[in-house]
Protein backbone atom coordinates (compact mmCIF):
# COMPACT_ATOMS: atom_id res chain seq x y z
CA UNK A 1 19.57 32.70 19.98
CA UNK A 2 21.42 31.68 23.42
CA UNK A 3 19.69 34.71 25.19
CA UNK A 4 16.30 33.72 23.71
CA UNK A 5 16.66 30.04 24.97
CA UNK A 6 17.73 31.01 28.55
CA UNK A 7 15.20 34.04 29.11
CA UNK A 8 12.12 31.66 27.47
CA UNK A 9 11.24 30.40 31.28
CA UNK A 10 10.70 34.61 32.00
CA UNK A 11 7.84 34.55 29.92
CA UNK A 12 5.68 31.67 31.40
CA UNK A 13 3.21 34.67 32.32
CA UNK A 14 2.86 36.11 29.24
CA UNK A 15 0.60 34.93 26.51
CA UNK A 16 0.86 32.30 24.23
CA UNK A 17 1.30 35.04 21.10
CA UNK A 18 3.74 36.71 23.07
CA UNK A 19 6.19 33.70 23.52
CA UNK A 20 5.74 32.75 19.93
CA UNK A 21 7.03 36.25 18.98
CA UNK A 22 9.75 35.68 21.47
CA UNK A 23 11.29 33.03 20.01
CA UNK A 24 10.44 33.42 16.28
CA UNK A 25 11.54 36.96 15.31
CA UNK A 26 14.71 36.22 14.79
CA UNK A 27 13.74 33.68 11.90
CA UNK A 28 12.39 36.98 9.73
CA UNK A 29 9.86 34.31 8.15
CA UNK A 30 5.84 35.68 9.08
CA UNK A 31 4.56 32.12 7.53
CA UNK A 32 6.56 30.44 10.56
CA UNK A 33 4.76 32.28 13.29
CA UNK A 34 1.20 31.90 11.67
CA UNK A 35 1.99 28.42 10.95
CA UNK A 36 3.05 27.16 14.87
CA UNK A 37 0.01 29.75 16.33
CA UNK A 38 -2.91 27.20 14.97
CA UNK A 39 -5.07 26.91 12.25
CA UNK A 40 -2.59 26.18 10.08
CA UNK A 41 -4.08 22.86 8.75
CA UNK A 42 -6.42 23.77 6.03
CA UNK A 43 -9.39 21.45 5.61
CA UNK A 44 -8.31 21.32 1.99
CA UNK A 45 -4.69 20.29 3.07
CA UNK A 46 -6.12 17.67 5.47
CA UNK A 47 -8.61 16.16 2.71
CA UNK A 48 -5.25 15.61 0.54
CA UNK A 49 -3.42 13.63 3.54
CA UNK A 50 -6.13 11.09 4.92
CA UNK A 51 -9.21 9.61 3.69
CA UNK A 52 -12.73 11.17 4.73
CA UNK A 53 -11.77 14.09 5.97
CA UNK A 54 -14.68 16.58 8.32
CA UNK A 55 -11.66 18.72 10.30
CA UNK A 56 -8.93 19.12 12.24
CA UNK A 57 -8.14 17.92 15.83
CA UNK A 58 -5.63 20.32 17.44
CA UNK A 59 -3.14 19.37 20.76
CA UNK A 60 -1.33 21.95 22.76
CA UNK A 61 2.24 22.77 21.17
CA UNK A 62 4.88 23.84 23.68
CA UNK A 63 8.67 24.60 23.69
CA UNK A 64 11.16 22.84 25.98
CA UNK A 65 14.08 24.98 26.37
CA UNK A 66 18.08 24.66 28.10
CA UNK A 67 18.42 21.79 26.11
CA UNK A 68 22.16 21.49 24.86
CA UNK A 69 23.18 18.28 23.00
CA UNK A 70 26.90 17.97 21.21
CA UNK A 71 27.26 21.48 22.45
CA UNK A 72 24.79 22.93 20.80
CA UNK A 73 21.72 25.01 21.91
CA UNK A 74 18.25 23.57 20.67
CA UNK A 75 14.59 24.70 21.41
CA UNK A 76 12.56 22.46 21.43
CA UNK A 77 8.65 21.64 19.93
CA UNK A 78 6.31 19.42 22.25
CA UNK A 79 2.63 18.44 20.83
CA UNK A 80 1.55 16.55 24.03
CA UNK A 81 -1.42 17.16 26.15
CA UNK A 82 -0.43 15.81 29.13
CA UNK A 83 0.40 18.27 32.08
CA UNK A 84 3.82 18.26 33.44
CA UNK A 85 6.40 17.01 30.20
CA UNK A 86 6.72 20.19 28.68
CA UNK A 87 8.31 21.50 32.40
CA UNK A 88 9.96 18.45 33.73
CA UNK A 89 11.87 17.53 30.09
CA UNK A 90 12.84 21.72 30.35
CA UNK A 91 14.33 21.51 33.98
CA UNK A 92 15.91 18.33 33.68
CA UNK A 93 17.85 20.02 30.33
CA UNK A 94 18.58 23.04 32.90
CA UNK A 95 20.53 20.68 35.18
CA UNK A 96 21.88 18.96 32.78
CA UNK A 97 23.02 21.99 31.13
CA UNK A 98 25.18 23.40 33.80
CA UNK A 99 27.43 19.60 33.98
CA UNK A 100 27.96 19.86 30.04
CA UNK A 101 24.60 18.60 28.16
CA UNK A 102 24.14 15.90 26.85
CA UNK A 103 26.09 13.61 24.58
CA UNK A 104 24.30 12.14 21.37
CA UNK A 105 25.33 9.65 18.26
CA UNK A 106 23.24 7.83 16.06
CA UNK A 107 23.79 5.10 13.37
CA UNK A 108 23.39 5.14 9.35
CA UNK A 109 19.53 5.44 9.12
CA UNK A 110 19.40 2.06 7.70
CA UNK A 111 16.15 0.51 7.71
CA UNK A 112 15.03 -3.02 7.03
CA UNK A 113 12.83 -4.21 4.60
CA UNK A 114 10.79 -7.74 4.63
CA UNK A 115 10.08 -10.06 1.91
CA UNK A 116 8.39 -13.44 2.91
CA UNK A 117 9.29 -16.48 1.08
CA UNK A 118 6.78 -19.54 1.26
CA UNK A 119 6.45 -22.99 -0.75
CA UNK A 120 10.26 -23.44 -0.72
CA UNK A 121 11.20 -27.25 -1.48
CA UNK A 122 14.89 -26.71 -0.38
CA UNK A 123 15.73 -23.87 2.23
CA UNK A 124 19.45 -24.79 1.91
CA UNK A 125 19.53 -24.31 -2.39
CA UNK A 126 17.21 -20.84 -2.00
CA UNK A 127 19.75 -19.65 0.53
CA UNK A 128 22.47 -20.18 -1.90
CA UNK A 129 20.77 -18.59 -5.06
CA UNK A 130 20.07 -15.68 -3.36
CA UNK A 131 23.52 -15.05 -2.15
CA UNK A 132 24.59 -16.21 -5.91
CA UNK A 133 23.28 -13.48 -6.98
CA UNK A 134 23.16 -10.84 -4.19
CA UNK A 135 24.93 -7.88 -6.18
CA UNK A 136 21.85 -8.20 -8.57
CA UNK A 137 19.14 -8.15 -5.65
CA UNK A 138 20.49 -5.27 -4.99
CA UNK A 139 21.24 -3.56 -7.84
CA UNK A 140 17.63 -4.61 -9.29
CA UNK A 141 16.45 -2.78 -5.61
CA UNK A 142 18.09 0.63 -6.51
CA UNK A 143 16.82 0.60 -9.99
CA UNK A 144 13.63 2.19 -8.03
CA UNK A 145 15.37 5.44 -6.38
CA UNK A 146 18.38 6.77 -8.14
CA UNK A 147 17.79 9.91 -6.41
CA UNK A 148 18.58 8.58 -3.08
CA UNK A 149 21.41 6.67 -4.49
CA UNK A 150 23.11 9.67 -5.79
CA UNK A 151 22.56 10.96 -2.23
CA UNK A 152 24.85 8.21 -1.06
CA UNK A 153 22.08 6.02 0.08
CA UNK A 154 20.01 2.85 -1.41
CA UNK A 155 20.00 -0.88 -0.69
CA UNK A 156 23.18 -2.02 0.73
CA UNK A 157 22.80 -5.61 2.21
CA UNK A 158 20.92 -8.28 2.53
CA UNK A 159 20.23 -10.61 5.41
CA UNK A 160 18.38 -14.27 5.26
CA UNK A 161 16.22 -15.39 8.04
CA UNK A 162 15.19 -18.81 8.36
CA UNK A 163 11.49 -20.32 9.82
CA UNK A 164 11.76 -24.14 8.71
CA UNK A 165 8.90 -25.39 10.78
CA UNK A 166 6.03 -23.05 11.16
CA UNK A 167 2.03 -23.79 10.81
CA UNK A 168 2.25 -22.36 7.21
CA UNK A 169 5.30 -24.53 6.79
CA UNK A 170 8.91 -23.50 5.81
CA UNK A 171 9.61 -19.64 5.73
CA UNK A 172 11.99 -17.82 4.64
CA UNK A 173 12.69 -14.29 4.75
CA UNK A 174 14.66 -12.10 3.12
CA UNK A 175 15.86 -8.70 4.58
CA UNK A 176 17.17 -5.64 2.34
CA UNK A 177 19.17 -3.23 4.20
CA UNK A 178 18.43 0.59 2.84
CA UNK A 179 20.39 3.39 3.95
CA UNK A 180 17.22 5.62 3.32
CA UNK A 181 18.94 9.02 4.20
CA UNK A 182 17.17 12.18 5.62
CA UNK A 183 14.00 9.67 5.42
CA UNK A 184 11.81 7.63 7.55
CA UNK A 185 11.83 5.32 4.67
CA UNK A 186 9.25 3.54 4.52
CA UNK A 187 7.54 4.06 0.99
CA UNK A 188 11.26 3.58 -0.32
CA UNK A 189 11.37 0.71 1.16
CA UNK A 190 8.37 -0.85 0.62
CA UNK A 191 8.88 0.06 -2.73
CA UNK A 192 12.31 -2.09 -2.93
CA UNK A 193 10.73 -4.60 -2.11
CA UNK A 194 7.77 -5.12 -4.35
CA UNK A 195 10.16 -4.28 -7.31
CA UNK A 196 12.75 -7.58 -6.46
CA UNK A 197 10.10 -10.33 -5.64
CA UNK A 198 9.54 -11.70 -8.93
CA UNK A 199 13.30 -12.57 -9.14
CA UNK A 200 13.36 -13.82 -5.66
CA UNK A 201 10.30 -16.36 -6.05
CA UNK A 202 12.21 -16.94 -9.23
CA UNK A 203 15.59 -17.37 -7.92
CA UNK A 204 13.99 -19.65 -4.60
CA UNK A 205 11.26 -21.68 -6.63
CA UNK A 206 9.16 -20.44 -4.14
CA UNK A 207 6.26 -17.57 -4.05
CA UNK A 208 6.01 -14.17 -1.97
CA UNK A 209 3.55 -12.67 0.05
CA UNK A 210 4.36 -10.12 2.18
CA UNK A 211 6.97 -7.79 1.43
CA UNK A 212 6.50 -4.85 4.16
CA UNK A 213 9.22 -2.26 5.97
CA UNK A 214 9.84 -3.59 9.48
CA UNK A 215 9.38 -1.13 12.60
CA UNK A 216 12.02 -2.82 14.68
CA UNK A 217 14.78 -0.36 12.92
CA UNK A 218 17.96 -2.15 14.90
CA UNK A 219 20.34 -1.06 12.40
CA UNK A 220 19.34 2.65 12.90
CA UNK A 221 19.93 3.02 16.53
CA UNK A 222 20.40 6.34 18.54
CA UNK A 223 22.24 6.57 21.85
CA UNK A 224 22.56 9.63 24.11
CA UNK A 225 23.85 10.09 27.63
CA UNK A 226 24.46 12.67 31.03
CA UNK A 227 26.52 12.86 33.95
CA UNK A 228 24.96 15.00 36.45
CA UNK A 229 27.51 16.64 39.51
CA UNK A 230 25.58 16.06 42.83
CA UNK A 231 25.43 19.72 43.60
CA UNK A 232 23.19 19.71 40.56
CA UNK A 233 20.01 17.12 42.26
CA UNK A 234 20.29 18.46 45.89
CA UNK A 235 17.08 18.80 47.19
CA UNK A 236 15.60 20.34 50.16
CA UNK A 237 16.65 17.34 52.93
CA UNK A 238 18.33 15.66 50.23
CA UNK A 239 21.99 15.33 49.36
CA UNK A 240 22.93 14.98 45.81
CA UNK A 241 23.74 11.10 46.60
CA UNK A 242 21.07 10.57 48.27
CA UNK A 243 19.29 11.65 45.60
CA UNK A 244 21.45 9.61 42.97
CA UNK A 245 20.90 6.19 45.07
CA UNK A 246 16.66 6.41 44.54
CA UNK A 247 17.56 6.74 40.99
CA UNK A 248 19.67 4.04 40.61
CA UNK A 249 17.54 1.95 42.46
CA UNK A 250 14.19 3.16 40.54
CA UNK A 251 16.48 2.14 37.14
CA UNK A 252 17.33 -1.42 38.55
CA UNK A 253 13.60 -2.15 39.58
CA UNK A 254 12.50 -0.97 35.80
CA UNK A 255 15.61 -3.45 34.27
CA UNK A 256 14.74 -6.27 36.16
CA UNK A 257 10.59 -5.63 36.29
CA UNK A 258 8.26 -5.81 33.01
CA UNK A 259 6.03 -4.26 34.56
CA UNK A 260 7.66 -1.49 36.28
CA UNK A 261 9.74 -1.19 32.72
CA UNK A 262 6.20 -0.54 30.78
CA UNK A 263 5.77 2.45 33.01
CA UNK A 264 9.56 3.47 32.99
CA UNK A 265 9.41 3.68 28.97
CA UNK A 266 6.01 5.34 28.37
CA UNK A 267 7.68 8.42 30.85
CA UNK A 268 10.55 7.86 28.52
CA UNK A 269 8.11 8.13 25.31
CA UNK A 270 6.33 11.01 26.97
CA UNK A 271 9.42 13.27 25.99
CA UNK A 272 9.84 11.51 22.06
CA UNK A 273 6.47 10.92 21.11
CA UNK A 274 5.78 14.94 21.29
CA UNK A 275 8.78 15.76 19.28
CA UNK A 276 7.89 13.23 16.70
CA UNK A 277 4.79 14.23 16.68
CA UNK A 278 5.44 18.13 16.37
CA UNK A 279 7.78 17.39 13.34
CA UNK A 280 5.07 15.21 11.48
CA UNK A 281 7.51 11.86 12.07
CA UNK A 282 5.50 8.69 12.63
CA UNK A 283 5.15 8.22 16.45
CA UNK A 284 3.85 4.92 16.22
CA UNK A 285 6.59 3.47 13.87
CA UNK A 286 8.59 4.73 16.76
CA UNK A 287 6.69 3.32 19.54
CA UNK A 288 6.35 -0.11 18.44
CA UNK A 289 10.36 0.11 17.78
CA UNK A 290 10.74 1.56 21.14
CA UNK A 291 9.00 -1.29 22.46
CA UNK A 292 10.18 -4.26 20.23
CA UNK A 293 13.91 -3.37 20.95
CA UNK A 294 13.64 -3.41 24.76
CA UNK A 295 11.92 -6.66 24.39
CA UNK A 296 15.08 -7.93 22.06
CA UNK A 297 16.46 -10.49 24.60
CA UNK A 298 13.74 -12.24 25.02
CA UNK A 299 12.44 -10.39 28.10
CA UNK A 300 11.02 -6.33 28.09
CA UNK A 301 12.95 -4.36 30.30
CA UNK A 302 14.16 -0.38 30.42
CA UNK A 303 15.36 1.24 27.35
CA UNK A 304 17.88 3.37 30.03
CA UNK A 305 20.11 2.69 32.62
CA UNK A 306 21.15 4.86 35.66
CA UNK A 307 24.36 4.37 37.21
CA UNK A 308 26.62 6.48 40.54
CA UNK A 309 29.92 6.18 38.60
CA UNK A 310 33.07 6.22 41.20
CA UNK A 311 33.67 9.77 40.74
CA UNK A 312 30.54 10.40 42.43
CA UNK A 313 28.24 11.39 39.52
CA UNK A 314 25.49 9.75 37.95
CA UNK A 315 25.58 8.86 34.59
CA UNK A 316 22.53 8.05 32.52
CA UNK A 317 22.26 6.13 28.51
CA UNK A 318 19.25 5.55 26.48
CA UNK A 319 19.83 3.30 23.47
CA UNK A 320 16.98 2.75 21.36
CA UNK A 321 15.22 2.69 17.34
CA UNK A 322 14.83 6.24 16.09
CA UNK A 323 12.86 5.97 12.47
CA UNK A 324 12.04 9.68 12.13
CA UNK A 325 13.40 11.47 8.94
CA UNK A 326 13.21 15.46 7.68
CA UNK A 327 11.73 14.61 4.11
CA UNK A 328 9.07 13.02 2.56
CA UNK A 329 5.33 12.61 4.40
CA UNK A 330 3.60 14.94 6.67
CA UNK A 331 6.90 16.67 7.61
CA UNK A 332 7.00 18.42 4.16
CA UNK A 333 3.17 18.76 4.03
CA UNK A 334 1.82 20.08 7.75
CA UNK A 335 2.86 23.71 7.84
CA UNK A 336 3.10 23.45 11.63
CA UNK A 337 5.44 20.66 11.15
CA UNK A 338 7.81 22.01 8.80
CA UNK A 339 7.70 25.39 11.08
CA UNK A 340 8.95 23.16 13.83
CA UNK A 341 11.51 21.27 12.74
CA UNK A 342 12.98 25.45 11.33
CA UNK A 343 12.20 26.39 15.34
CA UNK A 344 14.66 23.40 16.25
CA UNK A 345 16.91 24.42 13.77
CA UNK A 346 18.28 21.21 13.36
CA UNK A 347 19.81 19.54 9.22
CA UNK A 348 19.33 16.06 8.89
CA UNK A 349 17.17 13.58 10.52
CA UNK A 350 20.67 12.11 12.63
CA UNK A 351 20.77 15.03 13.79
CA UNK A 352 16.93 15.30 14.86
CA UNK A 353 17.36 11.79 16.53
CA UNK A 354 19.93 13.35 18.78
CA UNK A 355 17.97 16.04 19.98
CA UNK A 356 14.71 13.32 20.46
CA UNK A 357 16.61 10.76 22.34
CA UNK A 358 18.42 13.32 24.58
CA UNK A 359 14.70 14.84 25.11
CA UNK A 360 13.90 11.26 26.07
CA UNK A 361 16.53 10.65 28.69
CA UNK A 362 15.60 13.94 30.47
CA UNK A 363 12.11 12.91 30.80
CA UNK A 364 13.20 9.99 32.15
CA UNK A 365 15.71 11.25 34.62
CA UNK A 366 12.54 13.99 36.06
CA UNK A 367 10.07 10.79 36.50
CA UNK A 368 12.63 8.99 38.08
CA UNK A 369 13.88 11.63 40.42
CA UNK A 370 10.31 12.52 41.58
CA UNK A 371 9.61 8.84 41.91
CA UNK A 372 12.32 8.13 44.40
CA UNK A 373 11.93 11.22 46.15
CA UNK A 374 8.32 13.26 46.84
CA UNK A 375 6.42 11.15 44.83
CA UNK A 376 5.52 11.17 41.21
CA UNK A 377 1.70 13.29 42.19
CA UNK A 378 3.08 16.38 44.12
CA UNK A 379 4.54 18.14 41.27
CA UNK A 380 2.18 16.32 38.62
CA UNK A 381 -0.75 17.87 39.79
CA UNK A 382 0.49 21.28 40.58
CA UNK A 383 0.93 21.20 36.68
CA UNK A 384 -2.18 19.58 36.67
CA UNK A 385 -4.34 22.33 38.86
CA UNK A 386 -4.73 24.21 35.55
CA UNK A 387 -6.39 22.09 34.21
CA UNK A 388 -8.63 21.19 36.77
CA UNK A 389 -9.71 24.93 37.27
CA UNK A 390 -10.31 24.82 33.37
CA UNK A 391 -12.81 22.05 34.20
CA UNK A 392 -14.42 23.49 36.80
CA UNK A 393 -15.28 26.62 34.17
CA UNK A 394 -12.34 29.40 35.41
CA UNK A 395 -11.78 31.66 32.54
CA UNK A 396 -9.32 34.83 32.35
CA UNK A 397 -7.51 35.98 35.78
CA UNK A 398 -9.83 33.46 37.91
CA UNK A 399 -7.64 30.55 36.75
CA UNK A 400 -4.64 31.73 37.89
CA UNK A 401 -6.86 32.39 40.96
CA UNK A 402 -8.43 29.25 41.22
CA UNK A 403 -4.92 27.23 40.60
CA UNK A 404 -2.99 29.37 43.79
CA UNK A 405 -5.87 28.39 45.81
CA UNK A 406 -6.13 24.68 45.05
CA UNK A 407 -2.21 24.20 45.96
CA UNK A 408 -2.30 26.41 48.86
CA UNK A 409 -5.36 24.37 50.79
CA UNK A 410 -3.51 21.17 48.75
CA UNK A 411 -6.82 19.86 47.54
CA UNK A 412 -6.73 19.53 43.67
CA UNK A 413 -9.88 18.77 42.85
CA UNK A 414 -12.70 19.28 40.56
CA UNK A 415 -14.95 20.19 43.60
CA UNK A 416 -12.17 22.32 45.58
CA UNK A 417 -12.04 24.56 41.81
CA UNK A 418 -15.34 24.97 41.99
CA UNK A 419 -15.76 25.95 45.11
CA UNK A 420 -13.05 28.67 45.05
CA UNK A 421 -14.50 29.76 41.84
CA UNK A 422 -17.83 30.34 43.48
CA UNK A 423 -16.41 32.15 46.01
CA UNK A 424 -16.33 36.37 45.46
CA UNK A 425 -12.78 36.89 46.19
């Protein structure tokens, strides 16, 4: 496996099928490597998992390798179309790999689950009969999954949130805390929470209405951080500090800035959202977390920080909501999906939140070094060239062709590709 990971950037000229083989022999599993090559959504699999089905919509799937998190090696699966993450998330992991990895811990996957109260005559008595009888709540909640309570998880808590003067009048809301496992969670949760609502509207005198898993999954936080050497960001009229200071300073600017810290955390999302996507996770459940939690003080700001620490490295954290889970939905359905998360190799979804915040913070760290230093378009549209010749109707060798030539004359344009294409050598 190591030799696979570190010799994967040695075949960026052969084909597609060729890396695939690369990395997937060593699984022994044919399925696996017809399942990540394409196609592997049948219509009739497709019809079964949304409504009105008339095909399939395919993305490019890519590997990010040299990543090393807790000290071990992980490739890892990108569905993103965008030009540039695949590579920047890979060589970011490559520096990061020779000052020790990166460092990764998550919490309980405990996920919250909403039940609105309304047409409550005494907020104060309601509060007290539910916590009167909390041990019931939630031993009526776990009545619904005994499965996942033999697994060690179910409904452990509750929470009360009061809203005594809104424009529907007094709210209240009550939160079940469900340690939902190797799960997003969601259906369980939901689930919960239709099953307990006659005994809370008859325990509060009140009636519910909604009673809906909440995306802002604070309980069910991953963390992950790097300390790069200097040696390791040198550039070419660049020290390693030197280097470290436009960092810092591009973090600060995206802490203190909303709107520099809406750009900061879509580069960060540009290394999660393909992951989640790849494994058949929700990415918008973790988006609108993503988003909600750095706006959790009342202001948005950066879901990382950047900081020169006195022994002269710089040190890097991303904290954030990671509802992705390794059962249940599209990640037990989509072949490609469950092909990917056996590529990453990892065993529980903790585990897979490791890898996906760590994935995160690396994308972050390449935007932010290219920001403060050349600029975030020189190596962007290198990447992007391809592309571009693509466009301009290159096929076979001439792409290659066409690419080399746009950088050279540094015009990377539609019109420059199609001039170079029209020309006979």
């Amino acid at each position: 496996m190591r030799n696979i990971k570190s010799e994967f950037y040695n075949l960026k000229s052969a084909s597609p099928k060729v890396r695939l083989q690369r990395i997937t022999h060593q699984f022994s599993d044919e399925s696996m490597t017809a399942n990540l090559m394409g196609n592997a959504l049948s219509l009739e699999l497709a019809d079964g998992m949304i409504e009105n089905v008339i095909g399939t919509f395919e993305l490019p799937l890519g590997v990010a390798t040299n990543f090393l998190v807790n000290g071990k090696e992980y490739l890892v699966p990108m569905c993103v179309e965008e030009p540039s993450v695949v590579a920047a998330a890979s060589y970011m992991a490559k520096l990061a790999r020779s000052c020790g990895g990166f460092i990764a811990n998550a919490d309980a996957p405990i996920m919250r689950g909403q039940i609105q109260i309304l047409g409550i005559d005494d907020l104060d008595q309601a509060r007290t009969a539910i916590h009167k009888h909390k041990q019931e709540i939630i031993e009526l909640a776990n009545e619904k999954d005994r499965t996942l309570l033999a697994l060690g998880g179910g409904c452990q808590d509750l929470e009360i949130h009061e809203f005594p003067n809104t424009h529907v009048g007094s709210m209240l809301i009550l939160h079940i805390l469900v340690d939902v496992r190797d799960a997003m969670g969601a259906n369980t949760v939901n689930t919960m929470a239709e099953h307990i609502s006659p005994l809370i509207e008859k325990l509060t005198s009140g009636y519910v209405k909604l009673r809906i898993l909440s995306n802002l999954a604070d309980r069910r936080l991953v963390r992950a951080s790097v300390e790069i050497e200097p040696y390791a960001l040198e550039m070419d009229g660049l020290t390693g500090d030197e280097v470290f200071k436009g960092i810092e300073e591009a973090s600060v600017f995206a802490e203190v800035d909303p709107y520099r810290a809406a750009t900061h955390n879509k580069g960060i999302m540009n290394g999660i959202d393909p992951i989640v996507v790849a494994t058949g996770n929700d990415w918008r459940a973790v988006e609108a977390g993503a988003h909600a939690y750095a706006a959790k003080d009342g202001r948005y700001t950066s879901l990382t920080t950047w900081r020169r620490k006195t022994n002269g490295n710089l040190h890097g954290q991303i904290c954030m909501p990671m509802a992705i889970g390794l059962v249940g939905g599209a990640t037990k359905t989509h072949p490609a999906a469950k092909a990917a998360i056996k590529l990453m190799g990892v065993t529980s979804a903790t585990e897979l939140a490791e890898v996906i915040a760590s994935v995160g913070l690396a994308q972050n760290l390449a935007a932010l070094r290219a920001l403060s230093t050349e600029g975030i378009q020189r190596g962007h549209m290198k990447l992007h060239a391809k592309n571009i010749a693509l466009q301009a109707g290159a096929m076979g060798d001439k792409i290659d062709s066409v690419v080399r030539k746009m950088i050279d004359s540094g015009d990377i344009t539609i019109d420059a590709a199609r001039s170079f294409l029209s020309q006979k050598n």
